[in-house]
N, C-alpha and C. Protein backbone atom coordinates (compact mmCIF):
# COMPACT_ATOMS: atom_id res chain seq x y z
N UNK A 1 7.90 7.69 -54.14
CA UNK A 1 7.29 6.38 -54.22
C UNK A 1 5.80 6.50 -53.96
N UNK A 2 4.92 5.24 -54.69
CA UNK A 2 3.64 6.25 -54.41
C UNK A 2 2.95 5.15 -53.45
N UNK A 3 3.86 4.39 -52.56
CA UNK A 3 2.75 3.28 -51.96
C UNK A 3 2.66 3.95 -50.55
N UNK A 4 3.43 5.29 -50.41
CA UNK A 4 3.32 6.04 -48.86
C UNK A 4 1.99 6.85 -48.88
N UNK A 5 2.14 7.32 -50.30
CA UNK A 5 0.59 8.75 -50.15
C UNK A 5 0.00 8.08 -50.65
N UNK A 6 -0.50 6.99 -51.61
CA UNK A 6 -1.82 6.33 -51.99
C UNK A 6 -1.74 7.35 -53.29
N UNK A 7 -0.86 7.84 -53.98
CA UNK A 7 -1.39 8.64 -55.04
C UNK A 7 -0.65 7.86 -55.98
N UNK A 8 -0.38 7.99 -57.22
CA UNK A 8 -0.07 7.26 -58.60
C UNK A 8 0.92 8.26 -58.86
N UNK A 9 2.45 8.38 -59.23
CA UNK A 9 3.41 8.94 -59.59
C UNK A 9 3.93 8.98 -60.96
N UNK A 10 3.11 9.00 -62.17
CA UNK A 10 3.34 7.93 -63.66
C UNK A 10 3.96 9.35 -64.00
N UNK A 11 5.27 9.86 -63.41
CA UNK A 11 5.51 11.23 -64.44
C UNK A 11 7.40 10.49 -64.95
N UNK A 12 7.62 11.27 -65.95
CA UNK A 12 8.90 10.82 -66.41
C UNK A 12 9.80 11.33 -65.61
N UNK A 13 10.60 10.31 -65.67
CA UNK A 13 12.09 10.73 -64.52
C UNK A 13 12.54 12.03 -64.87
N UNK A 14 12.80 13.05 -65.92
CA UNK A 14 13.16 13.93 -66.06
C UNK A 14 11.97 15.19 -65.32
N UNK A 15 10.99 14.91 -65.08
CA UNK A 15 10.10 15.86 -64.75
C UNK A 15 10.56 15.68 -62.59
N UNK A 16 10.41 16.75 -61.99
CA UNK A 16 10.37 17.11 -60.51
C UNK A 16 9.21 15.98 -59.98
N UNK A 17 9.50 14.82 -59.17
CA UNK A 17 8.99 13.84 -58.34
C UNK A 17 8.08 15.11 -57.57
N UNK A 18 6.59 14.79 -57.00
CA UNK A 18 6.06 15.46 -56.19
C UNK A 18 6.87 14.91 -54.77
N UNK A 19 7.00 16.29 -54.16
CA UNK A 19 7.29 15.82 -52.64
C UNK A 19 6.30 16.53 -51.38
N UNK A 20 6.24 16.51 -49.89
CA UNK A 20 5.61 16.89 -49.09
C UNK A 20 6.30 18.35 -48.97
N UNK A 21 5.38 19.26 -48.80
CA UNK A 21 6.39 20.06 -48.19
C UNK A 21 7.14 20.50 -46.91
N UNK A 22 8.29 21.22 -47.17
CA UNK A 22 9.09 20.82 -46.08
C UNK A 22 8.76 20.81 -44.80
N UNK A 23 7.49 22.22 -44.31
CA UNK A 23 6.94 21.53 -42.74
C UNK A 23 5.90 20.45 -42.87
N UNK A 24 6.03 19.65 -43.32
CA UNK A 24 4.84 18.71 -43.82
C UNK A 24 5.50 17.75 -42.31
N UNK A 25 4.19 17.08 -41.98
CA UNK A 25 5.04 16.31 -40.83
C UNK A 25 4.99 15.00 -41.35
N UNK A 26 6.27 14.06 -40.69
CA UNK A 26 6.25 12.53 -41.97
C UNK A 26 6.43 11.57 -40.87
N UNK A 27 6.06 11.92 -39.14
CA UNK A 27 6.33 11.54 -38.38
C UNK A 27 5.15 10.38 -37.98
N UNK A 28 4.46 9.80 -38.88
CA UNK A 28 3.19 9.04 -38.97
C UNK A 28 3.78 7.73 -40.01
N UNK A 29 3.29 6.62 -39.52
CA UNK A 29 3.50 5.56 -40.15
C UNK A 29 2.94 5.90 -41.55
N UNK A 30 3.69 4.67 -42.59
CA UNK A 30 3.18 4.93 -44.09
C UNK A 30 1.63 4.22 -43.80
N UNK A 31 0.95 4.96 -44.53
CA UNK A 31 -0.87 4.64 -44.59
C UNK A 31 -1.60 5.26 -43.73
N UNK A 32 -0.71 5.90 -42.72
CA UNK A 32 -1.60 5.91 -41.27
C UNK A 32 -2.16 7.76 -41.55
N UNK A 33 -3.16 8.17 -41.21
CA UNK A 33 -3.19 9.97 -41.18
C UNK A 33 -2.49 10.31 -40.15
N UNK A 34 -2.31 11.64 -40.04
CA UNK A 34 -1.92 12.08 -38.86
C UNK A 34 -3.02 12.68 -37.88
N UNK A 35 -4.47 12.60 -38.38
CA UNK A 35 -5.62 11.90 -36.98
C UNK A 35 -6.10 10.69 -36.40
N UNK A 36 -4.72 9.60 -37.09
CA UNK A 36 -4.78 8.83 -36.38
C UNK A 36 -4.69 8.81 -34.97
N UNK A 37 -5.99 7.97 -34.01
CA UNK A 37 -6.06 8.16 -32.69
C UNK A 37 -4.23 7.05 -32.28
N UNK A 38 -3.98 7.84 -31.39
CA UNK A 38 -3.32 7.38 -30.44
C UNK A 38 -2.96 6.13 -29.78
N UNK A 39 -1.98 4.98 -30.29
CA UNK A 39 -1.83 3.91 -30.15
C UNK A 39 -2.24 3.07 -31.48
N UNK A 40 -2.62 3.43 -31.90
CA UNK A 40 -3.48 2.53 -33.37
C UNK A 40 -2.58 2.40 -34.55
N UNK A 41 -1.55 1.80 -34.50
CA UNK A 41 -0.65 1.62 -35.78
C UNK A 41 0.13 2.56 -35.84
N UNK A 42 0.54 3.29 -34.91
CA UNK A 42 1.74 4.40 -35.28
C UNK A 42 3.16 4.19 -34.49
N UNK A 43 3.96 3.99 -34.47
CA UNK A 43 5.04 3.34 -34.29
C UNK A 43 5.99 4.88 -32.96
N UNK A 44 6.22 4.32 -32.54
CA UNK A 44 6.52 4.86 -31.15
C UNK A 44 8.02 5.57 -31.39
N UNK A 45 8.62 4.98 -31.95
CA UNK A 45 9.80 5.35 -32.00
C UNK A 45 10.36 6.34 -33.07
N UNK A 46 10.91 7.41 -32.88
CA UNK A 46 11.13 8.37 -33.83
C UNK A 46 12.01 7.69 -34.99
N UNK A 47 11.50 8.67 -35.92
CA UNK A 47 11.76 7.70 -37.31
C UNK A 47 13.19 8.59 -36.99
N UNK A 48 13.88 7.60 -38.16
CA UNK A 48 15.23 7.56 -38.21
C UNK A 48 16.02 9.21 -38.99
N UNK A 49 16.91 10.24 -38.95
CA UNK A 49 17.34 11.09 -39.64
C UNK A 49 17.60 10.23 -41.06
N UNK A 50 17.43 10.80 -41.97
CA UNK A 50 17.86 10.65 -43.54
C UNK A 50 19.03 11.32 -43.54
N UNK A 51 19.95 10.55 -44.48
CA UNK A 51 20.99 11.01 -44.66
C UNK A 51 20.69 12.46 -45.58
N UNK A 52 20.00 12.74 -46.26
CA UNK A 52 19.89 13.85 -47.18
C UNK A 52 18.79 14.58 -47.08
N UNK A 53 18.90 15.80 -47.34
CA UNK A 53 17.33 16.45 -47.29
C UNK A 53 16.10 16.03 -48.50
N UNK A 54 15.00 15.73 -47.49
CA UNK A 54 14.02 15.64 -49.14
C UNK A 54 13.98 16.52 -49.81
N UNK A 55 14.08 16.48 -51.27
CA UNK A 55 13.97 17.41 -52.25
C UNK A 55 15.66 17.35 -53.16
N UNK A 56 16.79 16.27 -52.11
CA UNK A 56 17.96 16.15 -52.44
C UNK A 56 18.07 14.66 -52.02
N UNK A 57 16.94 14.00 -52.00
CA UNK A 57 17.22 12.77 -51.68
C UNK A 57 16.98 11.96 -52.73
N UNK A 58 18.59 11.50 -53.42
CA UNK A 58 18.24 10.46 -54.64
C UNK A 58 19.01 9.69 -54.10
N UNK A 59 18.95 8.42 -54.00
CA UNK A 59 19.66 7.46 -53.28
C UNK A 59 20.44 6.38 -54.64
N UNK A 60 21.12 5.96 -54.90
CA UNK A 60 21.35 4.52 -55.65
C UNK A 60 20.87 3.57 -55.26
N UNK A 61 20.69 2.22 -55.57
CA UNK A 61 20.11 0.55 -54.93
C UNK A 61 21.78 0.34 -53.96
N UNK A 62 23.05 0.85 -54.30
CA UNK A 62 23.98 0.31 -53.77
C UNK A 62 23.88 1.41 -52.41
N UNK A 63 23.53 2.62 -52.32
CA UNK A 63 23.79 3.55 -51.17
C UNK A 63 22.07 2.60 -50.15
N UNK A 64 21.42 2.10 -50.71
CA UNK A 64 20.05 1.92 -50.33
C UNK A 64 20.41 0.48 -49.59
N UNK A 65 21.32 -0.43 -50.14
CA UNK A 65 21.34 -1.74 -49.49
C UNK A 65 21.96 -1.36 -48.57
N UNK A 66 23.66 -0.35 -48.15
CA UNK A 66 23.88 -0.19 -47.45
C UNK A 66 22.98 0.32 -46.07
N UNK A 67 22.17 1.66 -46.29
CA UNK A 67 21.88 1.88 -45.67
C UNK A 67 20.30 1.10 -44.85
N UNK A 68 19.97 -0.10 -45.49
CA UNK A 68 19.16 -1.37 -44.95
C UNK A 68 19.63 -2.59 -45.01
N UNK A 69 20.71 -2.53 -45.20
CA UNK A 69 20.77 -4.31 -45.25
C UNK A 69 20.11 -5.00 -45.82
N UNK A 70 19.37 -4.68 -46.94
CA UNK A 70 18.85 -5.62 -47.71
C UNK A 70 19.50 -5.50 -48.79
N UNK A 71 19.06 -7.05 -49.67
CA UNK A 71 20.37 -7.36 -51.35
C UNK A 71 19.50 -6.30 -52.47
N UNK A 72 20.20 -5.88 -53.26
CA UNK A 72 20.19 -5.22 -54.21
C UNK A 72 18.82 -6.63 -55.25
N UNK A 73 19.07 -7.52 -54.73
CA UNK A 73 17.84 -8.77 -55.21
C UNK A 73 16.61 -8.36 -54.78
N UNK A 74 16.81 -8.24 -53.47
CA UNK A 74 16.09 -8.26 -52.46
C UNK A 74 15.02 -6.78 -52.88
N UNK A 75 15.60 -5.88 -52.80
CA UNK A 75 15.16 -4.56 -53.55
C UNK A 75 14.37 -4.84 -55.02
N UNK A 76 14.98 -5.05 -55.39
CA UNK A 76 14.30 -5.31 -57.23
C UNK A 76 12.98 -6.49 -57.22
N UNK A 77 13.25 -7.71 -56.24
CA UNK A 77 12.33 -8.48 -55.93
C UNK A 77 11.44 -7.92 -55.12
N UNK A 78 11.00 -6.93 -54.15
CA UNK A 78 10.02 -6.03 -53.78
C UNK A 78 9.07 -5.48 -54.70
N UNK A 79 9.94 -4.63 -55.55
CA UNK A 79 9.19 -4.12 -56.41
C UNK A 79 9.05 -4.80 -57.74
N UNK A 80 9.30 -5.52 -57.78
CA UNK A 80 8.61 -7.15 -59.19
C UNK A 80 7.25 -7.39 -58.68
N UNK A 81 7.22 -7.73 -57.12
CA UNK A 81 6.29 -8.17 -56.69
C UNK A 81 4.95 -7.45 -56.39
N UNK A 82 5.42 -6.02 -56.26
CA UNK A 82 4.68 -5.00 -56.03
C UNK A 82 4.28 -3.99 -54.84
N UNK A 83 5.51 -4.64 -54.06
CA UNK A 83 5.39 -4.56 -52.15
C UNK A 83 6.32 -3.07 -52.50
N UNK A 84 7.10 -2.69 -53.38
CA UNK A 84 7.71 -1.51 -53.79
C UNK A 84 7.01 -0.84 -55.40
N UNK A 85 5.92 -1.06 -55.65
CA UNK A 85 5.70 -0.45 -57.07
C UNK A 85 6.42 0.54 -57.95
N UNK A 86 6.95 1.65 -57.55
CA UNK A 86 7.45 2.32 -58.07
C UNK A 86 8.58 3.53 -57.59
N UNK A 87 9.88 3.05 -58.10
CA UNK A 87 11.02 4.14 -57.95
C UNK A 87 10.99 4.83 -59.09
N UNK A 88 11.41 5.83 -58.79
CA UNK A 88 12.12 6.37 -60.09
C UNK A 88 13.15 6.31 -60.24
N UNK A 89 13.33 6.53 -62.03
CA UNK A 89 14.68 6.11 -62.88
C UNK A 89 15.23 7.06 -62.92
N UNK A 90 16.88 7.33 -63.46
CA UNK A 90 17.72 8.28 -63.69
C UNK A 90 17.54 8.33 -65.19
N UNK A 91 17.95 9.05 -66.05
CA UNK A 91 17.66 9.41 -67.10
C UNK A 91 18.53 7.88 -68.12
N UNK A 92 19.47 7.48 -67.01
CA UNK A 92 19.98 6.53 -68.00
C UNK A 92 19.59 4.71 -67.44
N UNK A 93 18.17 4.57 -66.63
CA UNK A 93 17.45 3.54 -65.95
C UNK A 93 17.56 3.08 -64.41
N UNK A 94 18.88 3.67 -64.15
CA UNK A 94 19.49 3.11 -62.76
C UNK A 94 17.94 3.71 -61.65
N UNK A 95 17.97 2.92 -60.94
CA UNK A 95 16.40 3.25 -59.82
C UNK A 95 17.06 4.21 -58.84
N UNK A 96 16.55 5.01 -58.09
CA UNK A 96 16.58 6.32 -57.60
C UNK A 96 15.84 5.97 -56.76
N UNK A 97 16.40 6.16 -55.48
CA UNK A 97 15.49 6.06 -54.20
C UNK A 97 15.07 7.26 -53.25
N UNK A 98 14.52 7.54 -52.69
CA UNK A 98 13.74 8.30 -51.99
C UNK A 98 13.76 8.50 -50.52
N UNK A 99 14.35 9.54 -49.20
CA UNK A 99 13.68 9.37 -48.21
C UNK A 99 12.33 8.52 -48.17
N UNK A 100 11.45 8.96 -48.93
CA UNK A 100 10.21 8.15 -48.81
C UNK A 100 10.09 6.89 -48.95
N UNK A 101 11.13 6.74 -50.02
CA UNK A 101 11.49 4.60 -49.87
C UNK A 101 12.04 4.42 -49.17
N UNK A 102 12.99 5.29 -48.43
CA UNK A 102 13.71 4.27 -47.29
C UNK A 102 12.75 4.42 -46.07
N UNK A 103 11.57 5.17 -45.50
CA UNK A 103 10.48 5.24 -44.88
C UNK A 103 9.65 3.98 -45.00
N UNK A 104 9.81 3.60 -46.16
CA UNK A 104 8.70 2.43 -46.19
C UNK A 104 9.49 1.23 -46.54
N UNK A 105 10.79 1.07 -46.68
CA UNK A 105 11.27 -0.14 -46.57
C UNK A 105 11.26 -0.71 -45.14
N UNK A 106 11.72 0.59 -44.40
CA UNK A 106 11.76 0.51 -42.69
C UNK A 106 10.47 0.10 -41.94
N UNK A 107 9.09 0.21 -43.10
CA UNK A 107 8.14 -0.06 -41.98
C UNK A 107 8.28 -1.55 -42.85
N UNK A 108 8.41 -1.69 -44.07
CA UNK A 108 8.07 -3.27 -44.53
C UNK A 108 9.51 -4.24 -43.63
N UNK A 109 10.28 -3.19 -42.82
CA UNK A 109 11.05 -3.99 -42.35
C UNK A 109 10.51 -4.99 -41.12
N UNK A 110 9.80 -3.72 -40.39
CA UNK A 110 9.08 -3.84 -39.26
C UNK A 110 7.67 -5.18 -39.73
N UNK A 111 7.43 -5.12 -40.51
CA UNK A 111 6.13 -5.79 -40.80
C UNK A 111 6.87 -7.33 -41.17
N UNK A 112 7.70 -7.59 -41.65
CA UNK A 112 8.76 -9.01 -41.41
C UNK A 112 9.06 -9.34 -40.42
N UNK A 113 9.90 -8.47 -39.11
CA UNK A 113 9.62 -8.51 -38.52
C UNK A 113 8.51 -9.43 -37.48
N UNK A 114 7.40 -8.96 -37.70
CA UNK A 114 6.22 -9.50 -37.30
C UNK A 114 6.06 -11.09 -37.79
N UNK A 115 6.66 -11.01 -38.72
CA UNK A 115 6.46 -12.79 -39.66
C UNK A 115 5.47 -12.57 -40.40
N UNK A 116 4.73 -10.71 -40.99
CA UNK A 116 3.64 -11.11 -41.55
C UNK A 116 3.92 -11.54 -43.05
N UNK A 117 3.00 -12.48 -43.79
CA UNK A 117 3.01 -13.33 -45.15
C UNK A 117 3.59 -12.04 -46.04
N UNK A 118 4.71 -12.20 -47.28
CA UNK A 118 5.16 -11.25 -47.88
C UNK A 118 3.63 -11.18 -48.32
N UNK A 119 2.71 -12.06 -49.09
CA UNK A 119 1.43 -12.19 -49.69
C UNK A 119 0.58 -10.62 -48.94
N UNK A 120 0.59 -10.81 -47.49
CA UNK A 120 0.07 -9.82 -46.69
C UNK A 120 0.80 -8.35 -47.08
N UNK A 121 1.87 -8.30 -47.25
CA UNK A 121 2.59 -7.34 -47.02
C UNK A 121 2.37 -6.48 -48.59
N UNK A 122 2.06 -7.45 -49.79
CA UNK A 122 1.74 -7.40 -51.14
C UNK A 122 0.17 -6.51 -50.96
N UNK A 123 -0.54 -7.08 -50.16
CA UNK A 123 -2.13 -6.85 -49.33
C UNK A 123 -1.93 -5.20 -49.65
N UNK A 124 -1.36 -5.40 -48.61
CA UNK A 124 -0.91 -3.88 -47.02
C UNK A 124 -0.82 -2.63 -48.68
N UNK A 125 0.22 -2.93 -49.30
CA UNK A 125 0.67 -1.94 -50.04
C UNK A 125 -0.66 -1.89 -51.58
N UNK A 126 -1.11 -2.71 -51.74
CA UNK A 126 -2.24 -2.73 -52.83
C UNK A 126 -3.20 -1.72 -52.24
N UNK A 127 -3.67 -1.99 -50.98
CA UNK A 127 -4.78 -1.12 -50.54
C UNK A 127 -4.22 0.05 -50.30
N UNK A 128 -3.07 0.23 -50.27
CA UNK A 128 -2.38 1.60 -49.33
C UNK A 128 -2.53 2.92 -50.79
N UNK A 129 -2.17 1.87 -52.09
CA UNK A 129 -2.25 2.79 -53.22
C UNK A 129 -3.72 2.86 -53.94
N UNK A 130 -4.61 2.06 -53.29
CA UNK A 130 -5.99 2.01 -53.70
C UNK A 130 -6.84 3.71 -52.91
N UNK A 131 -6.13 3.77 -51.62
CA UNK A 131 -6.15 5.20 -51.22
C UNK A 131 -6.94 5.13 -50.28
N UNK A 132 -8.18 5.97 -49.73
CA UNK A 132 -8.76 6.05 -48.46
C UNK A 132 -9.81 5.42 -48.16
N UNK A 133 -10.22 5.03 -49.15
CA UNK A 133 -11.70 3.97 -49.11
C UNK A 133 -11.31 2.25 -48.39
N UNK A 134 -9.89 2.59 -48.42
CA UNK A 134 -9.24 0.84 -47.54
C UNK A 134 -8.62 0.96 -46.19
N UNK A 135 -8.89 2.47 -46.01
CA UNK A 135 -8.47 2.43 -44.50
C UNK A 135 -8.98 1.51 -43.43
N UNK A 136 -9.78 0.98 -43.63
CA UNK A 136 -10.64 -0.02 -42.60
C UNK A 136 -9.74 -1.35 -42.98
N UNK A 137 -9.59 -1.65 -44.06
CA UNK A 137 -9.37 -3.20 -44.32
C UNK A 137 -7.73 -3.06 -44.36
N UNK A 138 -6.97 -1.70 -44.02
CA UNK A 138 -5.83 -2.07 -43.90
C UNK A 138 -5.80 -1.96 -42.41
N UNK A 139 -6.68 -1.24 -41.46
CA UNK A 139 -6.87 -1.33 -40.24
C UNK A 139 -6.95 -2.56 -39.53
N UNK A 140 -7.63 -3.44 -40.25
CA UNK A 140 -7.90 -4.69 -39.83
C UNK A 140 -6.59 -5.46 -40.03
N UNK A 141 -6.20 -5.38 -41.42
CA UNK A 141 -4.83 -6.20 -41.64
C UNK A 141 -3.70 -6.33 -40.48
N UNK A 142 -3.75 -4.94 -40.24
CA UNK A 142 -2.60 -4.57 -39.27
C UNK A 142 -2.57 -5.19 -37.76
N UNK A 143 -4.50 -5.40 -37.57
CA UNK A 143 -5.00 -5.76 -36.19
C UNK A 143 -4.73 -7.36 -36.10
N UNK A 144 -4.67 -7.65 -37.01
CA UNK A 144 -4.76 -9.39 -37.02
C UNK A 144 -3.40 -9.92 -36.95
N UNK A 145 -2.27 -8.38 -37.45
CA UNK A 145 -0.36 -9.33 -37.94
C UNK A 145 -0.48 -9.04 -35.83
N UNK A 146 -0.91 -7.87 -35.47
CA UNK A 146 -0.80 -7.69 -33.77
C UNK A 146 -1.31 -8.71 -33.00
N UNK A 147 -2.46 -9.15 -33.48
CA UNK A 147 -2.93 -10.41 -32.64
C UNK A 147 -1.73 -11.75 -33.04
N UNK A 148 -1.17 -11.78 -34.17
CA UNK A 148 -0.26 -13.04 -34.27
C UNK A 148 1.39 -12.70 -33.43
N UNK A 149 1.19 -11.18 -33.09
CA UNK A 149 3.07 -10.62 -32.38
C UNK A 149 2.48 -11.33 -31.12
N UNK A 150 1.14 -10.16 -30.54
CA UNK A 150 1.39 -10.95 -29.23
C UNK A 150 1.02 -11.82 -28.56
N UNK A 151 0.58 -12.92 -29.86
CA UNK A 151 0.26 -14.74 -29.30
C UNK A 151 2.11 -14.72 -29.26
N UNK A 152 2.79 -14.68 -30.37
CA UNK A 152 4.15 -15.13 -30.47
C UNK A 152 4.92 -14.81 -28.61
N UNK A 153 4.72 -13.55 -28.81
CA UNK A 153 5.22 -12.92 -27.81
C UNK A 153 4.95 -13.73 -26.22
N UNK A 154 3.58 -13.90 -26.36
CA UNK A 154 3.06 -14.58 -25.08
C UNK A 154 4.24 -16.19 -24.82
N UNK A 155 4.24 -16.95 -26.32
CA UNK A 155 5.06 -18.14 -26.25
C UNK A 155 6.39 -17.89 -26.09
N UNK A 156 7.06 -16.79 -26.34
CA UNK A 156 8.16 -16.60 -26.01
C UNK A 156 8.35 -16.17 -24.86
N UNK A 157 7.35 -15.79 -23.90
CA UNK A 157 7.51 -15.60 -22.52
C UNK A 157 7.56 -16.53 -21.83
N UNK A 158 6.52 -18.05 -22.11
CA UNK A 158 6.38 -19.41 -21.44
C UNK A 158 7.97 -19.57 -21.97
N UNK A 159 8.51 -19.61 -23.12
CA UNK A 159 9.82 -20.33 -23.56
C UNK A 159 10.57 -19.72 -22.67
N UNK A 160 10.76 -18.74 -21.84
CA UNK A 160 11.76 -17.67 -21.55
C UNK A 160 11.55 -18.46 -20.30
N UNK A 161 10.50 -18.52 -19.42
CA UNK A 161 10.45 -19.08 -18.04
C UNK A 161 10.96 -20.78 -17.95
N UNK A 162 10.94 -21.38 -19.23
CA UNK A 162 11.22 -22.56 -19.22
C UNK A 162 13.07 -22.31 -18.61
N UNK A 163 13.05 -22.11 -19.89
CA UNK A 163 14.69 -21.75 -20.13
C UNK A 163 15.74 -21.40 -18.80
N UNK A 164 14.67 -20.23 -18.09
CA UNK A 164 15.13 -19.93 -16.75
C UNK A 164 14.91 -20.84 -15.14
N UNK A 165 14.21 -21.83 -15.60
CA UNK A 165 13.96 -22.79 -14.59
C UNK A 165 14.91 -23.66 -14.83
N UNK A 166 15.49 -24.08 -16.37
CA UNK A 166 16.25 -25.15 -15.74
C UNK A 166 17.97 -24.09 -16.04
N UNK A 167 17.65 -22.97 -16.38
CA UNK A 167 19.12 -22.74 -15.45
C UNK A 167 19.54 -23.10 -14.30
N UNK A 168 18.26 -22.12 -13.56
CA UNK A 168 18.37 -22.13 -12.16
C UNK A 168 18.63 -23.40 -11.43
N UNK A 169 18.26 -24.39 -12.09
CA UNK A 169 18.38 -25.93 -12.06
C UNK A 169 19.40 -26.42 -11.98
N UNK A 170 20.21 -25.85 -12.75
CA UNK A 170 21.83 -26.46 -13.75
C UNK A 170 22.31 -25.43 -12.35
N UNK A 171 22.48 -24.24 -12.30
CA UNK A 171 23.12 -23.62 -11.38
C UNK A 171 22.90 -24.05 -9.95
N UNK A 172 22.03 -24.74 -9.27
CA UNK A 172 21.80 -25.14 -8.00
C UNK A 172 22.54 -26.63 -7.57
N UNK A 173 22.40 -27.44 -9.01
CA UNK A 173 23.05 -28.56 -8.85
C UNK A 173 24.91 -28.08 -8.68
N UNK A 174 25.22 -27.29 -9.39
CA UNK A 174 26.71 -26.71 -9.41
C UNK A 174 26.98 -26.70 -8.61
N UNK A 175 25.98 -25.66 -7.58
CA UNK A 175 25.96 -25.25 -5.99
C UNK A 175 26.20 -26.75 -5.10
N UNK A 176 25.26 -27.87 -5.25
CA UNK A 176 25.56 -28.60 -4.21
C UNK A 176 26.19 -29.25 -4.29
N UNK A 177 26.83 -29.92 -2.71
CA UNK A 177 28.15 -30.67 -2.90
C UNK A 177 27.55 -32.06 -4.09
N UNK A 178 29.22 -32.45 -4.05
CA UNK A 178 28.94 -33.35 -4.90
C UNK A 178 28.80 -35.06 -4.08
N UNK A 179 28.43 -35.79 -4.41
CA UNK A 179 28.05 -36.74 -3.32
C UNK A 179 28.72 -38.25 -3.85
N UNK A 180 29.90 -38.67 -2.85
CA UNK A 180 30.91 -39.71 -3.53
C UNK A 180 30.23 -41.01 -2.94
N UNK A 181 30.06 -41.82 -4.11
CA UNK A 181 29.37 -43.29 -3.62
C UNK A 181 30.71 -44.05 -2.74
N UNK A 182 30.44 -44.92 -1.92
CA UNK A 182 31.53 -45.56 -0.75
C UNK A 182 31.90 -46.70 -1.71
């Protein structure tokens, strides 16, 4: 898929997909280098095992919904839109998925997640294949969906203390006796 490396993939399905090679490290968010400083858009949590080795990773849309939970709609409407530009086909059209697409469905998972605008997310992946001259303006993109997590985040902490005051409320009244009018 070419919205992970920023490069253009226009070769025919019968020709060998370029891949990383195998000590290549893929342990860096899609867009991000791997001199990215420390804390700045790189996702903390080890990415997930692939079911298959790259270089043997052709997936179907039906092995692909399973393994994300998203509709086989849902998939094809990504890449209509352009937030997935390009799978490759099997020789007889069926789309062919990629460790590398399921890498970047997982971060466009993460980026919903966030509530950021699919419009944004359309953004994110335009500049990502525009290549290194948008590292700044996808830097920024990313800085602004973080400033909207942790306003959210902050209101879901006031909501959380609400919530727990009038437990504690509901549970104290439980506690006291109950008081019989004469």
């Amino acid at each position: 898929m070419t919205v992970i490396d920023g490069t253009s993939r226009s070769t025919p399905a019968t020709t060998a997909p370029t891949r990383p090679s195998p000590g290549a490290s893929q342990a860096t968010s899609p867009g991000i280098s791997a001199g990215t400083p420390s804390g700045v858009g790189v996702c903390t949590a080890a990415p997930s095992p692939h079911p298959r080795p790259t270089g043997r990773d052709s997936y179907t849309i039906s092995e692909v919904v399973a393994r994300t939970g998203l509709t086989a709609h849902t998939l094809r409407w990504y890449e209509r839109i352009g937030l997935m530009p390009h799978v490759d086909r099997s020789h007889t059209g069926q789309r062919r998925f990629t460790n590398r697409d399921l890498d970047w469905l997982a971060f466009v998972g993460k980026l919903r997640m966030t509530g950021m605008p699919v419009a944004d997310m359309v953004r994110y992946a335009e500049l990502l294949r525009e290549g290194e001259s948008t590292v700044e303006a996808r830097r920024e993109l990313l800085e602004a969906t973080r400033r909207d997590v942790i306003a959210r985040i902050a209101e879901l902490h006031d909501t959380l203390a609400v919530l727990d005051h009038k437990i504690e409320f509901y549970a104290g009244a439980r506690r006291a006796p109950e008081r019989h009018s004469a």
